[in-house]
C-alpha atoms as a PDB file:
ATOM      1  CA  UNK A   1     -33.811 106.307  94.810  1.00  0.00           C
ATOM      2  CA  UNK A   2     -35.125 109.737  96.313  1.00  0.00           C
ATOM      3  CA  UNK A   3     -35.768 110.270  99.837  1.00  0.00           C
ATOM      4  CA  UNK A   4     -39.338 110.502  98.894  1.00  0.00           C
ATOM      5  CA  UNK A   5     -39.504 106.915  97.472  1.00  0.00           C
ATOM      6  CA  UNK A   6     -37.934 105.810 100.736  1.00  0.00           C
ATOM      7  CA  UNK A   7     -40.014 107.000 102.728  1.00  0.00           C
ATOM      8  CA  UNK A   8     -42.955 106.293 101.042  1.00  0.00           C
ATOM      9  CA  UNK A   9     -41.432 102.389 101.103  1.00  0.00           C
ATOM     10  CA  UNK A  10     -41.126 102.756 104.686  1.00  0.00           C
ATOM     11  CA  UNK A  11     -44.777 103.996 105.541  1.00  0.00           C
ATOM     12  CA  UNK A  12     -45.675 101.489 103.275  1.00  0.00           C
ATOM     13  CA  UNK A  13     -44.225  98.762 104.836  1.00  0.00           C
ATOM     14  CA  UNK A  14     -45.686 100.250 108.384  1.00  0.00           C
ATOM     15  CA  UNK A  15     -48.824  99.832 107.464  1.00  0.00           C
ATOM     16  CA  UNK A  16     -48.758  96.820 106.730  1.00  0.00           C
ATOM     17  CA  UNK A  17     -47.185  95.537 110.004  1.00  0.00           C
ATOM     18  CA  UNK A  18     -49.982  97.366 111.608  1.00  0.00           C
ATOM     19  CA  UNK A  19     -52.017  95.884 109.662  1.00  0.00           C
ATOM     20  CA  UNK A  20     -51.223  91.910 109.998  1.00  0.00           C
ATOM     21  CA  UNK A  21     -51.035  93.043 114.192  1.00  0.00           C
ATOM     22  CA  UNK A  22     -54.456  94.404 113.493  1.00  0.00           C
ATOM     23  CA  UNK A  23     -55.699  90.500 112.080  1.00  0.00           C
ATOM     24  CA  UNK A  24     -53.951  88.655 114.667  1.00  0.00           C
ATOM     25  CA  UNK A  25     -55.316  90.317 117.215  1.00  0.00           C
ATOM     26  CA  UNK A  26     -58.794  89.746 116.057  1.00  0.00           C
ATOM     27  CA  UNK A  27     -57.590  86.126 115.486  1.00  0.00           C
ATOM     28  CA  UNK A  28     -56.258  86.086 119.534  1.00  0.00           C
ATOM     29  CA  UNK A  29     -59.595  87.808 120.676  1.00  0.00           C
ATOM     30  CA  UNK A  30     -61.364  84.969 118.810  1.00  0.00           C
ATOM     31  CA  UNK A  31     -59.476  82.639 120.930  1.00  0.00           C
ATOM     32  CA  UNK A  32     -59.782  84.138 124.043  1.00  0.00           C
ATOM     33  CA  UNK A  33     -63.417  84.372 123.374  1.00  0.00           C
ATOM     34  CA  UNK A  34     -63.969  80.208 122.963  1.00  0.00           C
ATOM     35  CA  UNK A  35     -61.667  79.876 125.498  1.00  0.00           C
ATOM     36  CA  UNK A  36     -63.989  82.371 128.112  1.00  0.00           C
ATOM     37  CA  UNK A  37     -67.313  80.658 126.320  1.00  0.00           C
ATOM     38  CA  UNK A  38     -66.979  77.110 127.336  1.00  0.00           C
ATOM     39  CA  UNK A  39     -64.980  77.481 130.378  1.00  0.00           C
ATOM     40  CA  UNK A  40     -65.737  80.742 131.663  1.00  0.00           C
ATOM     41  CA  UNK A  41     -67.064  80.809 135.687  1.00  0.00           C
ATOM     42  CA  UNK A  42     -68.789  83.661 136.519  1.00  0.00           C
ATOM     43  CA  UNK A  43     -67.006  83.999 139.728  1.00  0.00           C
ATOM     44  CA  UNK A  44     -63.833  83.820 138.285  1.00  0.00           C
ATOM     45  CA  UNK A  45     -63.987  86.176 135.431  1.00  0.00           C
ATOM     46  CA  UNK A  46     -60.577  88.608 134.403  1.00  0.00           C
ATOM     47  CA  UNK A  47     -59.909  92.114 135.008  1.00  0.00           C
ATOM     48  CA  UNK A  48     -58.830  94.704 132.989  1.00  0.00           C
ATOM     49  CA  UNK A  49     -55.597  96.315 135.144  1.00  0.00           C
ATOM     50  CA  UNK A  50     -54.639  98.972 133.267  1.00  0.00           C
ATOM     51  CA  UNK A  51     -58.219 100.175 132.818  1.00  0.00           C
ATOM     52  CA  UNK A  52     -59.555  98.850 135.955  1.00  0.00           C
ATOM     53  CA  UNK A  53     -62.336  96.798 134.576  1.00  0.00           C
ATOM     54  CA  UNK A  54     -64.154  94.537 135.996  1.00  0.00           C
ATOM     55  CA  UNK A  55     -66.743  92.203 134.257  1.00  0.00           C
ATOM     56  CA  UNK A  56     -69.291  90.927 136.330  1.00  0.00           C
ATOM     57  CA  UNK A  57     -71.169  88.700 133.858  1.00  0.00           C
ATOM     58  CA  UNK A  58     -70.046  86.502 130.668  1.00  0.00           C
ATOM     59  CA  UNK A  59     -72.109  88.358 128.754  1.00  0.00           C
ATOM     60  CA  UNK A  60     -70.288  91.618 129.783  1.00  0.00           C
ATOM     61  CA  UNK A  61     -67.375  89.995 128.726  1.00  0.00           C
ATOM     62  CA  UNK A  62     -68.221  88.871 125.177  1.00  0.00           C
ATOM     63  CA  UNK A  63     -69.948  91.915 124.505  1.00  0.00           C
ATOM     64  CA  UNK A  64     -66.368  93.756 125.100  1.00  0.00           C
ATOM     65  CA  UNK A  65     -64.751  91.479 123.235  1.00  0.00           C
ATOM     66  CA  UNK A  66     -66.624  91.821 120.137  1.00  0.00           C
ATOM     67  CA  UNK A  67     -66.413  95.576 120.202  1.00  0.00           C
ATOM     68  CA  UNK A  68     -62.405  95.007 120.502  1.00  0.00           C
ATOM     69  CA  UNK A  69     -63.030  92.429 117.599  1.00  0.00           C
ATOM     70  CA  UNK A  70     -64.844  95.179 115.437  1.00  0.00           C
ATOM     71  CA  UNK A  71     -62.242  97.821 116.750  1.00  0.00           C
ATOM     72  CA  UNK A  72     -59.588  95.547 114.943  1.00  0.00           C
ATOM     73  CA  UNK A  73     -61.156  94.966 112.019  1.00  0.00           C
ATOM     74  CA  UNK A  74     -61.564  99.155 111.459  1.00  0.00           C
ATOM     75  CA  UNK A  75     -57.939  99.465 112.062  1.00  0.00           C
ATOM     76  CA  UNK A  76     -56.889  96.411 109.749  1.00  0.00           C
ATOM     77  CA  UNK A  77     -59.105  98.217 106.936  1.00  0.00           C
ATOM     78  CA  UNK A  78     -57.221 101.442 107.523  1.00  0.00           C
ATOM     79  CA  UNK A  79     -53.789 100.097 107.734  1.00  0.00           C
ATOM     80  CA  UNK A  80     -54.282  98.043 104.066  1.00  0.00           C
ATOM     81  CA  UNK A  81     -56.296 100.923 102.685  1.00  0.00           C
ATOM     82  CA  UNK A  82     -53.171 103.377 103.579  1.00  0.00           C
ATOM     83  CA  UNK A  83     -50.947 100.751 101.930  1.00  0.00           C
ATOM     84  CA  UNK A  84     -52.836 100.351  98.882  1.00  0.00           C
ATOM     85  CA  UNK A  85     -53.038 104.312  98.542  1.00  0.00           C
ATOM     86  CA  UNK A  86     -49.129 104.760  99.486  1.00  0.00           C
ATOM     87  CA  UNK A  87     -48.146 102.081  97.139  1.00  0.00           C
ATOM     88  CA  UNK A  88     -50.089 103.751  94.514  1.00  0.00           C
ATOM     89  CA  UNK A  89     -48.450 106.709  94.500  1.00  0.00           C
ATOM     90  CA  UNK A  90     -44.993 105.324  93.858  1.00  0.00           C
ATOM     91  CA  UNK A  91     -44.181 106.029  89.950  1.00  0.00           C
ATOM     92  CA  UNK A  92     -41.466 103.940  89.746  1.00  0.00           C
ATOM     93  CA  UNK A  93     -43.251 100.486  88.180  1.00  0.00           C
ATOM     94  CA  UNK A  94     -40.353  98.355  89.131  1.00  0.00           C
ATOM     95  CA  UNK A  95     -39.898 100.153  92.603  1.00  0.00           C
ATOM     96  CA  UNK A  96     -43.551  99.588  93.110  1.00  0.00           C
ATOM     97  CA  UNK A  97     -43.902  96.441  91.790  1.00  0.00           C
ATOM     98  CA  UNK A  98     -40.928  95.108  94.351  1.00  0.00           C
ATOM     99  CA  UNK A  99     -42.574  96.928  97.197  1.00  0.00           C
ATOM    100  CA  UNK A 100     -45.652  95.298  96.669  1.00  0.00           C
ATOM    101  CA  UNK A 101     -44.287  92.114  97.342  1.00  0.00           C
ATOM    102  CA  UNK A 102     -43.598  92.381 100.899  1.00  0.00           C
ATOM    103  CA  UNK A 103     -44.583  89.697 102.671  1.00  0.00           C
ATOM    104  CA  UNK A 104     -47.976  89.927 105.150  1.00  0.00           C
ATOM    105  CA  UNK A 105     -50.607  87.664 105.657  1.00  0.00           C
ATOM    106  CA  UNK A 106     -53.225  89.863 104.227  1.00  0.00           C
ATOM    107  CA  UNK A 107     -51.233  90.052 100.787  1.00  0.00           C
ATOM    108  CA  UNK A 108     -51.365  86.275  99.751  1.00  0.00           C
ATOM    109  CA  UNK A 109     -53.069  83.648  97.125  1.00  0.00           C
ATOM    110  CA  UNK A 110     -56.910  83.197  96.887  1.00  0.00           C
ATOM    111  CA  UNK A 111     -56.588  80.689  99.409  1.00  0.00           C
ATOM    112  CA  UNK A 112     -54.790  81.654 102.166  1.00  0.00           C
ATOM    113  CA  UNK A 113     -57.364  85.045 102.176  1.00  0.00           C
ATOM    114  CA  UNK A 114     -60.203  82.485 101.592  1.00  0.00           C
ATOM    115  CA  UNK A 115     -58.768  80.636 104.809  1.00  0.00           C
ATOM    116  CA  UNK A 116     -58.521  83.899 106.396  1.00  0.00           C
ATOM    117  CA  UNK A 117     -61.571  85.719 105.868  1.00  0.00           C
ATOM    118  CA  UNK A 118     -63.686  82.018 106.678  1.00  0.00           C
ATOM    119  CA  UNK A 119     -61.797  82.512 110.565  1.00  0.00           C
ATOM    120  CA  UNK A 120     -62.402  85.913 111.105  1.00  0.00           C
ATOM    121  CA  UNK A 121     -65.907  86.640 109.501  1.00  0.00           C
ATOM    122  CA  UNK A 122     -67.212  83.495 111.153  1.00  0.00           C
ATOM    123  CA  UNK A 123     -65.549  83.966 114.198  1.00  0.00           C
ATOM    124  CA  UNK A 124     -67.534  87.892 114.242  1.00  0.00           C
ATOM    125  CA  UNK A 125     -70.733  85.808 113.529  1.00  0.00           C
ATOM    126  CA  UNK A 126     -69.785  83.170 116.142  1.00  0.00           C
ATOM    127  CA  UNK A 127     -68.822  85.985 119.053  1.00  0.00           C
ATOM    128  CA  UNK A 128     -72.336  87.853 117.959  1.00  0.00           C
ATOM    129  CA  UNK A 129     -75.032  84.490 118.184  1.00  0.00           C
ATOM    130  CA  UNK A 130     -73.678  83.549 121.427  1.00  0.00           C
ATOM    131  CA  UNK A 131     -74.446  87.462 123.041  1.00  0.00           C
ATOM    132  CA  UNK A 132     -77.640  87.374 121.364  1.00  0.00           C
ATOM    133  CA  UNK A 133     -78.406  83.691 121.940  1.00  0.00           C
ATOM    134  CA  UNK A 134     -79.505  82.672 118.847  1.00  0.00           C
ATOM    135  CA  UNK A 135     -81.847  85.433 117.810  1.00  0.00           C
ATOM    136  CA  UNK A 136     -81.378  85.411 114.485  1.00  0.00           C
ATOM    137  CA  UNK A 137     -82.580  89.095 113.079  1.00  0.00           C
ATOM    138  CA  UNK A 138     -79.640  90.673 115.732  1.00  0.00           C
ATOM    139  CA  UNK A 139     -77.257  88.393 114.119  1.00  0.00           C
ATOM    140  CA  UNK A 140     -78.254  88.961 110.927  1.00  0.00           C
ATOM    141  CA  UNK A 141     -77.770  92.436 111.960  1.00  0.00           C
ATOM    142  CA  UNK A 142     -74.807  92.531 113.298  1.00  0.00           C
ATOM    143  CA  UNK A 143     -73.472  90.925 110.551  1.00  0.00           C
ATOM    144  CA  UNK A 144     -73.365  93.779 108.856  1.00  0.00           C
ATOM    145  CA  UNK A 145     -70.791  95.448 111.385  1.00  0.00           C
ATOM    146  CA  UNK A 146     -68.735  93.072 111.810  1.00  0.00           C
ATOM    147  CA  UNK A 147     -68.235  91.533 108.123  1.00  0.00           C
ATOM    148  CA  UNK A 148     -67.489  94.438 106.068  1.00  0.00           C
ATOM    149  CA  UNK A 149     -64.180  95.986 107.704  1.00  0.00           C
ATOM    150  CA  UNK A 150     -62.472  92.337 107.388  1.00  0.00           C
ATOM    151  CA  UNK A 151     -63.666  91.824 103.734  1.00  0.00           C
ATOM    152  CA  UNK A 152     -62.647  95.371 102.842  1.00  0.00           C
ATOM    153  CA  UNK A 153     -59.141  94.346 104.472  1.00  0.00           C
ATOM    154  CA  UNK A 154     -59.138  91.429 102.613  1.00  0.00           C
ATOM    155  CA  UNK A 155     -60.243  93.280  99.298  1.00  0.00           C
ATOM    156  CA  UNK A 156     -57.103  95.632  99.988  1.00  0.00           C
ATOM    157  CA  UNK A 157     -54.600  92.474 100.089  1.00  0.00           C
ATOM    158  CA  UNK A 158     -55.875  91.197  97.262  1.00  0.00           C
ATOM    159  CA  UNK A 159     -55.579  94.594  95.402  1.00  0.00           C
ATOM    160  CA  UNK A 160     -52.013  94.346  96.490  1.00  0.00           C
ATOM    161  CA  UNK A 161     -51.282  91.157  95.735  1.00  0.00           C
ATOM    162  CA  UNK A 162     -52.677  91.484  92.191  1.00  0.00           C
ATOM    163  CA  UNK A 163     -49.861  94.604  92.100  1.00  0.00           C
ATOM    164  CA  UNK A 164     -47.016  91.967  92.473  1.00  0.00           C
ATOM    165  CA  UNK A 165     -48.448  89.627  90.336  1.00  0.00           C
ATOM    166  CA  UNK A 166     -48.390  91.448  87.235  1.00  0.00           C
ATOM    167  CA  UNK A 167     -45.538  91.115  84.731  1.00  0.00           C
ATOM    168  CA  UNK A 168     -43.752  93.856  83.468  1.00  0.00           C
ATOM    169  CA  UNK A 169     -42.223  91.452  80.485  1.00  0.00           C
ATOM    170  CA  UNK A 170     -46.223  90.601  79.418  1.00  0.00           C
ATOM    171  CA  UNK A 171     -47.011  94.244  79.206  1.00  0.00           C
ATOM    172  CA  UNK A 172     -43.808  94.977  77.251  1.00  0.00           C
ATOM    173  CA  UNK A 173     -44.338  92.040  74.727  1.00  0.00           C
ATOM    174  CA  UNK A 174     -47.940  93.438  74.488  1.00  0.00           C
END
């Protein structure tokens, strides 16, 4: 194997791990965000140290939250893009096909993604009626930010996972 192929492996790999941190820390936002919603006291809200934040109101709060939600989802979608377009470039079909199969929560079965996208589209939609209080058209809206860098993430795991599946023996007996 050339030094190229290695590294390509490597950045493959990388971007992948950056990836699944990415979608679990969308998923931990999420959390934080029920957590803040049902027992959050105004008085009592956190602080950012390292930026020296402070949130005055709940609302305040949610509304950075989503951003940092939306944030993640942009750099999930870049990550699994970048590993869809390294892993393309590989010529090797076995060497590819083995890489492919590294294991990452994005790169799974129809129902672990369907599992997947249900928590973190939903939770977007969740995070974005509760700052806008049930007005439906800003939801609606909003939507539209917050789905599509998740579902493109999601769209890049299956692409990969559709990679590994394939057989080289079918092809060959084809």
């Amino acid at each position: 194997m050339t030094p190229l192929v290695e590294i390509k492996i490597l950045n493959f790999r990388e971007s992948l791990k950056l990836c699944q941190r990415a979608v679990f820390t969308g998923l931990i936002i999420s959390g934080v965000f029920y957590y803040l919603s049902g027992t959050a006291d105004p008085e009592k809200l956190p602080q950012l140290p390292i930026l020296n934040l402070e949130f005055n109101t709940v609302e305040s709060l949610r509304a950075f939250l989503l951003v940092l939600y939306m944030g993640m989802g942009i750099a999930a979608w870049n990550f699994s893009h970048k590993a869809v377009e390294i892993l393309s470039t590989i010529e090797d079909r076995d060497i590819a096909l083995a890489v492919s199969k590294y294991p990452c929560i994005i790169v799974a079965n129809f129902l672990i993604r369907l599992c997947l996208s249900a928590a973190l589209i939903g939770i977007g939609l969740v995070l974005a009626s509760q700052i806008f209080d049930g007005n439906h058209f800003y939801i609606f809206m909003l939507s539209f930010v917050v789905f599509p860098p998740f579902y493109m993430t999601l769209d890049n795991g299956k692409k990969i996972y559709q990679w590994g599946s394939e057989s080289p023996q079918l092809e060959e007996a084809c």
